[in-house]
N, C-alpha and C. Protein backbone atom coordinates (compact mmCIF):
# COMPACT_ATOMS: atom_id res chain seq x y z
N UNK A 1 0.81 -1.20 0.00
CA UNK A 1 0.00 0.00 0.00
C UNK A 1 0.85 1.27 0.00
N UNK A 2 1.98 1.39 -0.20
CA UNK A 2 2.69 2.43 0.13
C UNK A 2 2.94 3.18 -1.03
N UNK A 3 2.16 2.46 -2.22
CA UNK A 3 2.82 3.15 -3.64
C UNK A 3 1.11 4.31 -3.59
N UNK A 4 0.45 3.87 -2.80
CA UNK A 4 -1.15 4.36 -2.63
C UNK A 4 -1.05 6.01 -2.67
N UNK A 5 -2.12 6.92 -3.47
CA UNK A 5 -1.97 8.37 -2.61
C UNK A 5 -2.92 8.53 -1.74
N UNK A 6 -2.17 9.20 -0.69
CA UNK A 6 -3.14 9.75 0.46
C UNK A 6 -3.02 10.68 0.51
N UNK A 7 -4.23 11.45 2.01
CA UNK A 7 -3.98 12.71 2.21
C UNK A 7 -2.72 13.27 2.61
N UNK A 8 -2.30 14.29 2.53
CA UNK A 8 -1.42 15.15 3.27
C UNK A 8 -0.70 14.96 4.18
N UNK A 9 -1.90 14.93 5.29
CA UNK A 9 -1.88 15.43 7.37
C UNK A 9 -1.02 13.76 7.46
N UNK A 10 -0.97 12.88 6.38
CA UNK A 10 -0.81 11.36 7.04
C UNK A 10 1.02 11.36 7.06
N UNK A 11 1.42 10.46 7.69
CA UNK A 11 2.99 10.38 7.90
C UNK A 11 3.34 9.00 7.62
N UNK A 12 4.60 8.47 7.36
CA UNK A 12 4.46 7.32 7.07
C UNK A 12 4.67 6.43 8.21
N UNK A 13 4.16 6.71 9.59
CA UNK A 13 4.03 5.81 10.79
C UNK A 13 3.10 5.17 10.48
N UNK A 14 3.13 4.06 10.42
CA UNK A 14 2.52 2.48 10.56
C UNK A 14 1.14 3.04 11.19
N UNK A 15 0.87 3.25 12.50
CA UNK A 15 -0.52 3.83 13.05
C UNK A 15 -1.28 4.63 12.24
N UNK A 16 -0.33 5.63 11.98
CA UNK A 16 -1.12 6.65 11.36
C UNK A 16 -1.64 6.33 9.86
N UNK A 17 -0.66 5.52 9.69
CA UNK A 17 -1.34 5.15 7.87
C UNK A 17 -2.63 4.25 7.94
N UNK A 18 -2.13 3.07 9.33
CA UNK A 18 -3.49 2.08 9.48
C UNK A 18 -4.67 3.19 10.13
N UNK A 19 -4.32 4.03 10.84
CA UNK A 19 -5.78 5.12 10.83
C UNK A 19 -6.49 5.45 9.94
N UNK A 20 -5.22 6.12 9.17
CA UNK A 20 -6.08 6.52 7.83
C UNK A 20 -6.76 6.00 6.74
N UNK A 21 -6.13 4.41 6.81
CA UNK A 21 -6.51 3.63 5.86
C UNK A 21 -7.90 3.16 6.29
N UNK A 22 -8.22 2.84 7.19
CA UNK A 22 -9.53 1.81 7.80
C UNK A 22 -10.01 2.52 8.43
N UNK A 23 -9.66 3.82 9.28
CA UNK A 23 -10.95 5.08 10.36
C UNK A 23 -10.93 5.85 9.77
N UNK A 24 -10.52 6.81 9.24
CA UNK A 24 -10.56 7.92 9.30
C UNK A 24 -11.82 8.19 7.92
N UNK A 25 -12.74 8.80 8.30
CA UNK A 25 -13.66 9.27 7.55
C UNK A 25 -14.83 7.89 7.51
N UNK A 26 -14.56 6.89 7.63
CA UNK A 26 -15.68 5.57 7.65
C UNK A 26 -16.63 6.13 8.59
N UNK A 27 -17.93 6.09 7.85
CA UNK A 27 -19.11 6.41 8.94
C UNK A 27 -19.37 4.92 10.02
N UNK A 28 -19.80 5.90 11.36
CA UNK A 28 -19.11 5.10 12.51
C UNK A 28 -20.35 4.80 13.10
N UNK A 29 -20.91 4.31 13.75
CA UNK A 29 -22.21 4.26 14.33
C UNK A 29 -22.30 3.22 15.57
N UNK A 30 -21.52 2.81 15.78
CA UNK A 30 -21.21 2.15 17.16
C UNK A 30 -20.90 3.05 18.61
N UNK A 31 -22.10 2.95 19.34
CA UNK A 31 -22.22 3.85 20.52
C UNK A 31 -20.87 3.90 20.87
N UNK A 32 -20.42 2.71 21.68
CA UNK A 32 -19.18 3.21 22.50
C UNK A 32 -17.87 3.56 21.45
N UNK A 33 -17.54 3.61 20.30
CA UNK A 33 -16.62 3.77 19.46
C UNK A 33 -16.48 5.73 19.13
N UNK A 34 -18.04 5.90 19.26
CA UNK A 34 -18.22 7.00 18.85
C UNK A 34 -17.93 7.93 20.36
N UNK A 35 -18.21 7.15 21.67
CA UNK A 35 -17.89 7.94 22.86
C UNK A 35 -16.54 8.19 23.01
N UNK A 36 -15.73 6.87 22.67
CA UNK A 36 -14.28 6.88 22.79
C UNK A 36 -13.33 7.80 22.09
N UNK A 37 -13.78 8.26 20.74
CA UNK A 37 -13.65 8.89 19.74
C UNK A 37 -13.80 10.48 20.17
N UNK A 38 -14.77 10.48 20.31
CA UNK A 38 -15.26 12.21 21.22
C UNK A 38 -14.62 12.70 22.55
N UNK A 39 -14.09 11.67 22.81
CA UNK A 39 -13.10 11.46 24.20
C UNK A 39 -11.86 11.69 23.58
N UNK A 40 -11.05 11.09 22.69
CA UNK A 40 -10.02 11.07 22.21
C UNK A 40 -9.88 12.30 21.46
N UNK A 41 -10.96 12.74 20.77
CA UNK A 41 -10.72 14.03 20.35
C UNK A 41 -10.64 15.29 21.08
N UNK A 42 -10.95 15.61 21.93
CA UNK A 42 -11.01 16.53 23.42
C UNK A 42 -9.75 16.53 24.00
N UNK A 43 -8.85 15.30 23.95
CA UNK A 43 -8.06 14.93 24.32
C UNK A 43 -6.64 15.14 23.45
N UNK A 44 -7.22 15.43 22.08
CA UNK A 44 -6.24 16.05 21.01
C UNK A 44 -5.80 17.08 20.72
N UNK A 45 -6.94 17.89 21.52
CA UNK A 45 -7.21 19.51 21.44
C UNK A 45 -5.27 19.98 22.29
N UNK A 46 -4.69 20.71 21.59
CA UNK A 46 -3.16 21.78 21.93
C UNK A 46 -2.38 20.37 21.17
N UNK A 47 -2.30 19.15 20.97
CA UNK A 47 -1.30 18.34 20.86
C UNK A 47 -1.47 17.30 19.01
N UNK A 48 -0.96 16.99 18.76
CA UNK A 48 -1.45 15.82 17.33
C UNK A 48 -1.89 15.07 17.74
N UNK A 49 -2.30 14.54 16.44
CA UNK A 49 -3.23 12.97 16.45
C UNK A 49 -2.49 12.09 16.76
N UNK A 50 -1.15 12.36 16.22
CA UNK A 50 -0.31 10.99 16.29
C UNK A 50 -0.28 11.08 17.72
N UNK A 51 0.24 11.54 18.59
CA UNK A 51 0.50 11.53 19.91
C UNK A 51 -0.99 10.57 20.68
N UNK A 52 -1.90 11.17 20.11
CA UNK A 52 -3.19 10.22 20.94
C UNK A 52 -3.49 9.05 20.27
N UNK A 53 -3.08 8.80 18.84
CA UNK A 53 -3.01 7.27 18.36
C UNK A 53 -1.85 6.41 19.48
N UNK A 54 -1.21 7.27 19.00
CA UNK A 54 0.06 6.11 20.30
C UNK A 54 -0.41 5.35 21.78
N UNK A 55 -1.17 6.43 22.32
CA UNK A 55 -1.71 6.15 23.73
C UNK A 55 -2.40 5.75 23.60
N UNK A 56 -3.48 5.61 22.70
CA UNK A 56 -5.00 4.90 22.01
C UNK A 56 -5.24 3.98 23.03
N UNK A 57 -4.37 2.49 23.05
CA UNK A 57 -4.83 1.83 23.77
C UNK A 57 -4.36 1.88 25.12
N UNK A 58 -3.61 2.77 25.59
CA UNK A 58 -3.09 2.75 27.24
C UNK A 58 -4.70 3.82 27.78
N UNK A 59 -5.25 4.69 26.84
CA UNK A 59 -6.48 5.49 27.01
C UNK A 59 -7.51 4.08 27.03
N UNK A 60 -7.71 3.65 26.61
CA UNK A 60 -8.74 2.39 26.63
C UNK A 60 -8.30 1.70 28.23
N UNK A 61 -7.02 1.35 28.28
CA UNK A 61 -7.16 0.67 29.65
C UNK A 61 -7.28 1.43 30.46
N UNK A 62 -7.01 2.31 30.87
CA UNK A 62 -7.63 3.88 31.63
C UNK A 62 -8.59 3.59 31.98
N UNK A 63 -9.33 4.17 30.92
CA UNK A 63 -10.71 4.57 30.85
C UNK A 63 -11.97 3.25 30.71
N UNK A 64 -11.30 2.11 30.94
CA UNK A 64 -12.21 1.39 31.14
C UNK A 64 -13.09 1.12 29.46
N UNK A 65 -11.90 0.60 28.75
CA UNK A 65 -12.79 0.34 27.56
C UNK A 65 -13.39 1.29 27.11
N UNK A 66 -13.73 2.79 27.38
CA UNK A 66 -14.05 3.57 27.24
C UNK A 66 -16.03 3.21 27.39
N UNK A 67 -16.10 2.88 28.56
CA UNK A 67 -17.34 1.83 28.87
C UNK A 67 -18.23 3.08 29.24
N UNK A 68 -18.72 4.33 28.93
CA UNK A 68 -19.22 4.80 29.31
C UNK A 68 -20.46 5.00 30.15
N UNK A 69 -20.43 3.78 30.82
CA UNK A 69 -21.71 3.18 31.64
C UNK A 69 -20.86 3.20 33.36
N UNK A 70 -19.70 2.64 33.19
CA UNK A 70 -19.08 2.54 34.13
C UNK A 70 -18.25 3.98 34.55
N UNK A 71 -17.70 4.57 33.49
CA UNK A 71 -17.28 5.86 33.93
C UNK A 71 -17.93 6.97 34.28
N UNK A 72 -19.45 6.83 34.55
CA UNK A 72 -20.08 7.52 34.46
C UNK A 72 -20.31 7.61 36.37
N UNK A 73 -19.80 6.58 36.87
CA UNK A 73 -19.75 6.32 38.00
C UNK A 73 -18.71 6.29 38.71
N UNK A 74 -17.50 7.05 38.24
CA UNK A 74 -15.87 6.81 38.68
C UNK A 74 -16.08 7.73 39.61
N UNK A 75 -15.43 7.00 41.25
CA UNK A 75 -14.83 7.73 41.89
C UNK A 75 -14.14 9.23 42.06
N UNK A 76 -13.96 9.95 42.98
CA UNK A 76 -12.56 10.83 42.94
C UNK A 76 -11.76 10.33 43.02
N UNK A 77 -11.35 8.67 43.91
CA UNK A 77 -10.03 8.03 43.98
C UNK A 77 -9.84 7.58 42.40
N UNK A 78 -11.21 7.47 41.39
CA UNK A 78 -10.48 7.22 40.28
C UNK A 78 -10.00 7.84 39.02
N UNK A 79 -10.64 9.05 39.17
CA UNK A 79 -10.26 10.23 38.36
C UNK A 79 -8.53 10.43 39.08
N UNK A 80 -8.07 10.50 40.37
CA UNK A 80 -6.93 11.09 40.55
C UNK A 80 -5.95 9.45 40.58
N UNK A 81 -6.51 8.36 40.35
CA UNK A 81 -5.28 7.51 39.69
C UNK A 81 -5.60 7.70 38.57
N UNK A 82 -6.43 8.14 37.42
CA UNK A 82 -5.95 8.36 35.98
C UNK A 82 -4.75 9.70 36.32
N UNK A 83 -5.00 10.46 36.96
CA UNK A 83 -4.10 11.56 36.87
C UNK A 83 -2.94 11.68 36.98
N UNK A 84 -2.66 10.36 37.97
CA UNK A 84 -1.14 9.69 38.18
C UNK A 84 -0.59 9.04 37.02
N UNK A 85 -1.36 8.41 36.16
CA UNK A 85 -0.78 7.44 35.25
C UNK A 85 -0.06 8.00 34.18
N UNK A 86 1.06 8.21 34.05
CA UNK A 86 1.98 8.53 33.01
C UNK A 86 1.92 8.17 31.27
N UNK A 87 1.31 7.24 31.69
CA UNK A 87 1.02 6.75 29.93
C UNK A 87 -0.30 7.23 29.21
N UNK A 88 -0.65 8.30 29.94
CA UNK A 88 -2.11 9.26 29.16
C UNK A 88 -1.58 10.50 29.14
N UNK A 89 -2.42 11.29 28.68
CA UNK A 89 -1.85 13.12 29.26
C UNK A 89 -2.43 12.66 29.93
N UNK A 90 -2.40 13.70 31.20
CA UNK A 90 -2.21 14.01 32.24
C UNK A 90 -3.12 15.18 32.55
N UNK A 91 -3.86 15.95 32.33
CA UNK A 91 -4.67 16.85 32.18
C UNK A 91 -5.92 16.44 32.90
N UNK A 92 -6.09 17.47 34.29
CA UNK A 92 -7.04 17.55 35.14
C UNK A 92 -8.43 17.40 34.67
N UNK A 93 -8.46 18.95 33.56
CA UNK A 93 -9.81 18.97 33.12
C UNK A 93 -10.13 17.94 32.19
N UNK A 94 -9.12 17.59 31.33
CA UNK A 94 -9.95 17.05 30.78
C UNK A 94 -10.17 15.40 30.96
N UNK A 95 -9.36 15.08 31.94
CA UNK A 95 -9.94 14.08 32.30
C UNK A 95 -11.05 13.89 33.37
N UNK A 96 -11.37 14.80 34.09
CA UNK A 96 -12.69 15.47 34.53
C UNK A 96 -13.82 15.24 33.68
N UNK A 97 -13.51 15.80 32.61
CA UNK A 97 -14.32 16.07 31.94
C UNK A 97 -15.13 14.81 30.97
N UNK A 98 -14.26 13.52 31.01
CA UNK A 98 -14.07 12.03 30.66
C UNK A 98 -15.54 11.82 31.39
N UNK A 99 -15.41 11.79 32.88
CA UNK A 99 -16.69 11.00 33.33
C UNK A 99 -17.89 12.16 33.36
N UNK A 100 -18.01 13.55 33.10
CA UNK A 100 -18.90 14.40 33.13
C UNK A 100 -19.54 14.30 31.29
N UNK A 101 -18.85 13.80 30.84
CA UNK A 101 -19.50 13.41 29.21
C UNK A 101 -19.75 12.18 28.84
N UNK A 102 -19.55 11.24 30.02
CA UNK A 102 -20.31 10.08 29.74
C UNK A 102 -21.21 10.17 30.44
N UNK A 103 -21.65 11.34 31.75
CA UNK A 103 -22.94 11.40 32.22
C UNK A 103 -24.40 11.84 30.97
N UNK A 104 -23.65 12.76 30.04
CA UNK A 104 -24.22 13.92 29.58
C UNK A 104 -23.97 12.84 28.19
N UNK A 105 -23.90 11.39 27.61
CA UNK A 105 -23.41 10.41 26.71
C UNK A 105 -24.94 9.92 27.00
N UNK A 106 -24.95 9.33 28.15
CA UNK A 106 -26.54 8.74 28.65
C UNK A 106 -27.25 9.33 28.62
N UNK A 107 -27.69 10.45 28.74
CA UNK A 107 -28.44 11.51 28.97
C UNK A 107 -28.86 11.90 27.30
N UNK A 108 -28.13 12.05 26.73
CA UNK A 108 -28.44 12.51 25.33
C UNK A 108 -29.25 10.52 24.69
N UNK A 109 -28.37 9.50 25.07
CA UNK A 109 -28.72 8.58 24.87
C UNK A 109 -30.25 8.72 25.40
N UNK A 110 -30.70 8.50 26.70
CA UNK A 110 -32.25 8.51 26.65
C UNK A 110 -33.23 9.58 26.26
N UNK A 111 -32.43 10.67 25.91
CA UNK A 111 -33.42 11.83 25.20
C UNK A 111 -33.76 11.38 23.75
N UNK A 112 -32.46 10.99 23.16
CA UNK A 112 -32.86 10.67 21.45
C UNK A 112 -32.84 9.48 21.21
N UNK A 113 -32.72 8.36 22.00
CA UNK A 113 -32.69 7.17 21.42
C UNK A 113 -31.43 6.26 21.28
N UNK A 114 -30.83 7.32 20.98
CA UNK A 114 -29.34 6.63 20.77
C UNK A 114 -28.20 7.81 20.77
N UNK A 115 -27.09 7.81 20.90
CA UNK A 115 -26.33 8.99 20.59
C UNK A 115 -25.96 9.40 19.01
N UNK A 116 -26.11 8.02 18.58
CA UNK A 116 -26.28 7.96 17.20
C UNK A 116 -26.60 8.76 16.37
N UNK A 117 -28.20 8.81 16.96
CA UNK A 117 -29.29 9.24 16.20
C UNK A 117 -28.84 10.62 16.25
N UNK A 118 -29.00 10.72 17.70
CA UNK A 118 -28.21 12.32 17.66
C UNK A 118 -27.61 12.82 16.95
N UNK A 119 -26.22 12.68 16.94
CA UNK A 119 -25.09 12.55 16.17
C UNK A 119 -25.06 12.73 14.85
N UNK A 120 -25.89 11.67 14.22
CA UNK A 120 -26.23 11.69 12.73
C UNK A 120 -26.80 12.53 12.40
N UNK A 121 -27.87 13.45 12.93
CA UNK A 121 -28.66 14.24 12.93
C UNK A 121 -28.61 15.82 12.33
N UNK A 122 -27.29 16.00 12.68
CA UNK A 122 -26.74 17.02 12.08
C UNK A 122 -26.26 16.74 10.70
N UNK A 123 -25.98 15.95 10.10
CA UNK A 123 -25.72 15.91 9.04
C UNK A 123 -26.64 14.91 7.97
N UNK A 124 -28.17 15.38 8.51
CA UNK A 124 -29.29 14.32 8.34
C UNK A 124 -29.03 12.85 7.52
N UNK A 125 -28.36 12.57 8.49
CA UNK A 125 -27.65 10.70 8.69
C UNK A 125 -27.59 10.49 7.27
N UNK A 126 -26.39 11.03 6.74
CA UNK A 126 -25.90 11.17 5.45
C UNK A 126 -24.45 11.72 5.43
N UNK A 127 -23.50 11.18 4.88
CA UNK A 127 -21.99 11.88 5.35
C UNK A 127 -22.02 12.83 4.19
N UNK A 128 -21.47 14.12 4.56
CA UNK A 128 -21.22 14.77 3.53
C UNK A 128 -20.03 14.28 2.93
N UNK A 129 -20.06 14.83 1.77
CA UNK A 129 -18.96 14.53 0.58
C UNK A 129 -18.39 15.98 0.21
N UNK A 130 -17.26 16.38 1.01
CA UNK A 130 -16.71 17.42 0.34
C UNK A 130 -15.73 16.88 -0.55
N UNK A 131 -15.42 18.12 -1.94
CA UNK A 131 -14.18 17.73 -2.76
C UNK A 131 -13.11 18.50 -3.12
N UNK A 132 -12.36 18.37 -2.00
CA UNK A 132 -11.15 19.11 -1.15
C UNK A 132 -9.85 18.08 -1.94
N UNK A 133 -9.05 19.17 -3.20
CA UNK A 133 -8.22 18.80 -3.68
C UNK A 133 -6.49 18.82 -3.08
N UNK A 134 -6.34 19.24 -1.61
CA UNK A 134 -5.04 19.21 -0.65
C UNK A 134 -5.71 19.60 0.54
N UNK A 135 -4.96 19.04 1.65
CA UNK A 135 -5.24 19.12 2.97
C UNK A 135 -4.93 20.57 3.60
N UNK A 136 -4.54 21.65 2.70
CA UNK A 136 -4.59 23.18 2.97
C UNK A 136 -6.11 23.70 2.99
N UNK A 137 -7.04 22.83 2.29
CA UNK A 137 -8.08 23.01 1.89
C UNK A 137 -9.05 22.97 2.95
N UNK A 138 -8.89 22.19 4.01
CA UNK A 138 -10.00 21.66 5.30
C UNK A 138 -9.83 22.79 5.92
N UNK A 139 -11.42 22.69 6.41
CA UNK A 139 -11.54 23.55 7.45
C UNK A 139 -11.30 23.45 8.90
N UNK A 140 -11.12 23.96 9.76
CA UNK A 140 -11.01 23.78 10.88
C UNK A 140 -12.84 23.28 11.96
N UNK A 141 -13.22 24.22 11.24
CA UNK A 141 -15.07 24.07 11.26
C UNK A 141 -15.77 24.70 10.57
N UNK A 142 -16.84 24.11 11.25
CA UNK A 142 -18.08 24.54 10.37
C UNK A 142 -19.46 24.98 10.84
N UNK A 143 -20.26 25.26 10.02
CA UNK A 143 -21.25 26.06 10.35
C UNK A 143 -21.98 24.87 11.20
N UNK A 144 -22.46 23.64 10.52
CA UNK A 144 -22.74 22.45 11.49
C UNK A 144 -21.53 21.96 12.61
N UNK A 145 -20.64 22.02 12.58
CA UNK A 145 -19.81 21.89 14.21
C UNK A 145 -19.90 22.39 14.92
N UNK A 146 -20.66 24.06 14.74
CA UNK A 146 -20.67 25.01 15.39
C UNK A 146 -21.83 24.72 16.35
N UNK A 147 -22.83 24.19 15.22
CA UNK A 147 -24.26 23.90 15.88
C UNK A 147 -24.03 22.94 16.58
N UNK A 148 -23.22 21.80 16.20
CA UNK A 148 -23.18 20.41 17.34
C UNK A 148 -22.54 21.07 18.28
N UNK A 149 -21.40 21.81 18.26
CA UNK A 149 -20.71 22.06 19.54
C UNK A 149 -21.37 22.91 20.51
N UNK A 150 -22.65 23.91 19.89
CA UNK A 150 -23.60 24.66 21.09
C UNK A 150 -24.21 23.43 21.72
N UNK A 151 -24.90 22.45 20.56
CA UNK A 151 -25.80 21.38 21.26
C UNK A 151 -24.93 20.70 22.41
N UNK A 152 -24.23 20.16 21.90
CA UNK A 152 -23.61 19.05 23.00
C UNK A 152 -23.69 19.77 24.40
N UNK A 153 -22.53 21.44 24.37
CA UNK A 153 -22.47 21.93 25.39
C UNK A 153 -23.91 22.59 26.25
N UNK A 154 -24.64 22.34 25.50
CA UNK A 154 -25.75 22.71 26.02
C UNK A 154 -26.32 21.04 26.98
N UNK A 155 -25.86 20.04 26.37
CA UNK A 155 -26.55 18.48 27.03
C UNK A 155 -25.31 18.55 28.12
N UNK A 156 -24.15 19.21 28.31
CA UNK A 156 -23.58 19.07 29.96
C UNK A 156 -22.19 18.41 29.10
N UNK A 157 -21.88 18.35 27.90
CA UNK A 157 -20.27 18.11 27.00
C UNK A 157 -19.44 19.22 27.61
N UNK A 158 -17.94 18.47 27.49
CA UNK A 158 -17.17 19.58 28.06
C UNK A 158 -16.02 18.97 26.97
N UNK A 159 -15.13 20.37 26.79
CA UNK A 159 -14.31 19.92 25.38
C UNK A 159 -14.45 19.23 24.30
N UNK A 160 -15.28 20.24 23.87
CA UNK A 160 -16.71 19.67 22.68
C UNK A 160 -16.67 21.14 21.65
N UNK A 161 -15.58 21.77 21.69
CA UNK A 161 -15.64 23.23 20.68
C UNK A 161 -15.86 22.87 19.40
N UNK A 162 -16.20 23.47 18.43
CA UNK A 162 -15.96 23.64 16.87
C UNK A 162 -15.29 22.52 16.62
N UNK A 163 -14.07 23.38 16.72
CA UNK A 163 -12.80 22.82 15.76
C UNK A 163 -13.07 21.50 16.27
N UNK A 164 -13.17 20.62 17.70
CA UNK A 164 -13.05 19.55 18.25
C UNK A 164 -14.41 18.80 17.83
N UNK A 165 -14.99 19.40 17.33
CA UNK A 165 -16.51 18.61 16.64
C UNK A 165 -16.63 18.86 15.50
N UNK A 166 -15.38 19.59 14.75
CA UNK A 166 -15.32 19.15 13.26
C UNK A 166 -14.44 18.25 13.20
N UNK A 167 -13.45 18.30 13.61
CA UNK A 167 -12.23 16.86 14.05
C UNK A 167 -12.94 15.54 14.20
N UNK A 168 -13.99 15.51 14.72
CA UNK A 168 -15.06 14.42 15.44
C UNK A 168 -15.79 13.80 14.04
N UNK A 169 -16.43 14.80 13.53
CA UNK A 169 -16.58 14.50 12.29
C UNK A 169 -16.35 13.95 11.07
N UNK A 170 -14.91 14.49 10.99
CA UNK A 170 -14.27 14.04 10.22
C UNK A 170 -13.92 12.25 10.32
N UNK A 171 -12.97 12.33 11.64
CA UNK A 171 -13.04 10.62 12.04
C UNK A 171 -14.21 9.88 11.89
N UNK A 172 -15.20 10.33 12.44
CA UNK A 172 -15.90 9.57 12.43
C UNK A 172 -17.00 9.57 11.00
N UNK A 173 -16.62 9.71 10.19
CA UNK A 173 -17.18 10.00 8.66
C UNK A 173 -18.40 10.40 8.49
N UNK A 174 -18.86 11.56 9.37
CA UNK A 174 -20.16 12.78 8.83
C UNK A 174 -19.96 13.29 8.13
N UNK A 175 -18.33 13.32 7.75
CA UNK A 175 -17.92 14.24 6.83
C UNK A 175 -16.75 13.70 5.90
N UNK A 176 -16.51 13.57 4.37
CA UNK A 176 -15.63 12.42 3.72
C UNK A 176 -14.45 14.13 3.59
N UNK A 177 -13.20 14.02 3.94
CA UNK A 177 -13.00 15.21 3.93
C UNK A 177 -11.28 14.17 3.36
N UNK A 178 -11.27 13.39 2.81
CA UNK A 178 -10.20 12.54 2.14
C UNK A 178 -10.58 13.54 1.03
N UNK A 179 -9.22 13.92 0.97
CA UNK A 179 -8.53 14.76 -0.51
C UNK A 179 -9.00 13.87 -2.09
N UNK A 180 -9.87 14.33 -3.02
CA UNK A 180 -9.99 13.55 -4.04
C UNK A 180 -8.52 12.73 -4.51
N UNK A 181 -7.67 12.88 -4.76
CA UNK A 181 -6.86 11.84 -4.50
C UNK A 181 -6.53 10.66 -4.13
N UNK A 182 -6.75 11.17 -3.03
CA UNK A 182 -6.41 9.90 -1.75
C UNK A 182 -7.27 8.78 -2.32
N UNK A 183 -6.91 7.28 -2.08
CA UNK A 183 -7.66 6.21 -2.62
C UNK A 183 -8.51 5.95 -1.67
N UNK A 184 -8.77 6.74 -0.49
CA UNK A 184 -9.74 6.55 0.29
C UNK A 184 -11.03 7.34 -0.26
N UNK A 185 -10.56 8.08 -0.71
CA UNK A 185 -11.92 9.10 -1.04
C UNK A 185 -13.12 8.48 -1.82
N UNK A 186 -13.51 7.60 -2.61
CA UNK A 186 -14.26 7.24 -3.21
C UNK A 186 -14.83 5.81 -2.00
N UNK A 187 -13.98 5.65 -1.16
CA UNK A 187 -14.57 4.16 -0.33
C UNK A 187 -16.08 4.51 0.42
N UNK A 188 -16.87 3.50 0.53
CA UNK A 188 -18.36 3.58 1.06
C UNK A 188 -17.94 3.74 2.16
């Protein structure tokens, strides 16, 4: 696969290419994938992707599978051993903010049905197809991130801005934002 074109933002680290090749932009619809994801992106916010691919799975053993049923119930003794653990950032708020968005995860879950539904909703459960010829081209956000990011923060989300819910987007394929090029861009 290496003779392949891709986007831009990609590097030729092994992670980052298997990101890009198989997540990045695939519409996602699996509750807890999509919590973990919205977690991980919050969590990206001042630093790269690559840096939170690396930790990917030391964040999963953390966070409990990213079980948002169970973190929704974490301790203070267990928020301040994530805070100890060296192999995550390290960041108060926003790991605070981990079990206060899986409260506000359920919560949106029994208002709409699913977070899904939610989720999809903004982009009436249809991925857009932009046709963005270089990765100078993406936006940071958008007029719909803007709106998800009032919504969420309005359901009790914390590190849920724009830019971090067009990022969200993107991974999680509301939005196909693979450079016409890239041999991803045409994949279902």
């Amino acid at each position: 696969m290496t003779n392949l074109t891709r986007c831009g933002w990609v590097s030729s680290d092994p992670i980052y290419l298997n990101y890009h090749d198989t997540e990045w932009g695939q519409p996602l619809h699996d509750e807890q994938k999509l919590f973990e994801l919205l977690i991980l992106e919050g969590f990206q916010s001042g630093l790269s992707w690559i840096t939170i691919l690396r930790k990917r799975e030391d964040f999963r053993e953390t966070f409990d599978q990213f079980n948002y049923h169970q973190i929704a119930y974490w301790t203070d003794e267990k928020l301040q051993e994530c805070l100890l653990n060296p192999k995550i950032i390290r960041n108060r708020l926003k790991i605070n903010a981990v079990k206060t968005n899986a409260k506000a995860f359920i919560k949106i879950q029994e208002k709409f049905g699913s977070f899904d539904r939610y989720i999809w909703d903004f982009v009436k459960f249809t991925p857009i197809q932009n046709h963005f010829f270089s990765h100078q081209e993406l936006p940071s956000s958008t007029e719909i991130s803007l709106a998800m990011s009032k919504s969420l923060k309005k359901h009790g989300f914390k590190f849920v801005g724009p830019t971090i819910c067009y990022s969200f987007m993107q991974a999680a394929g509301l939005v196909n934002d693979h450079i016409t090029e890239c041999f991803c861009y045409s994949k279902k």
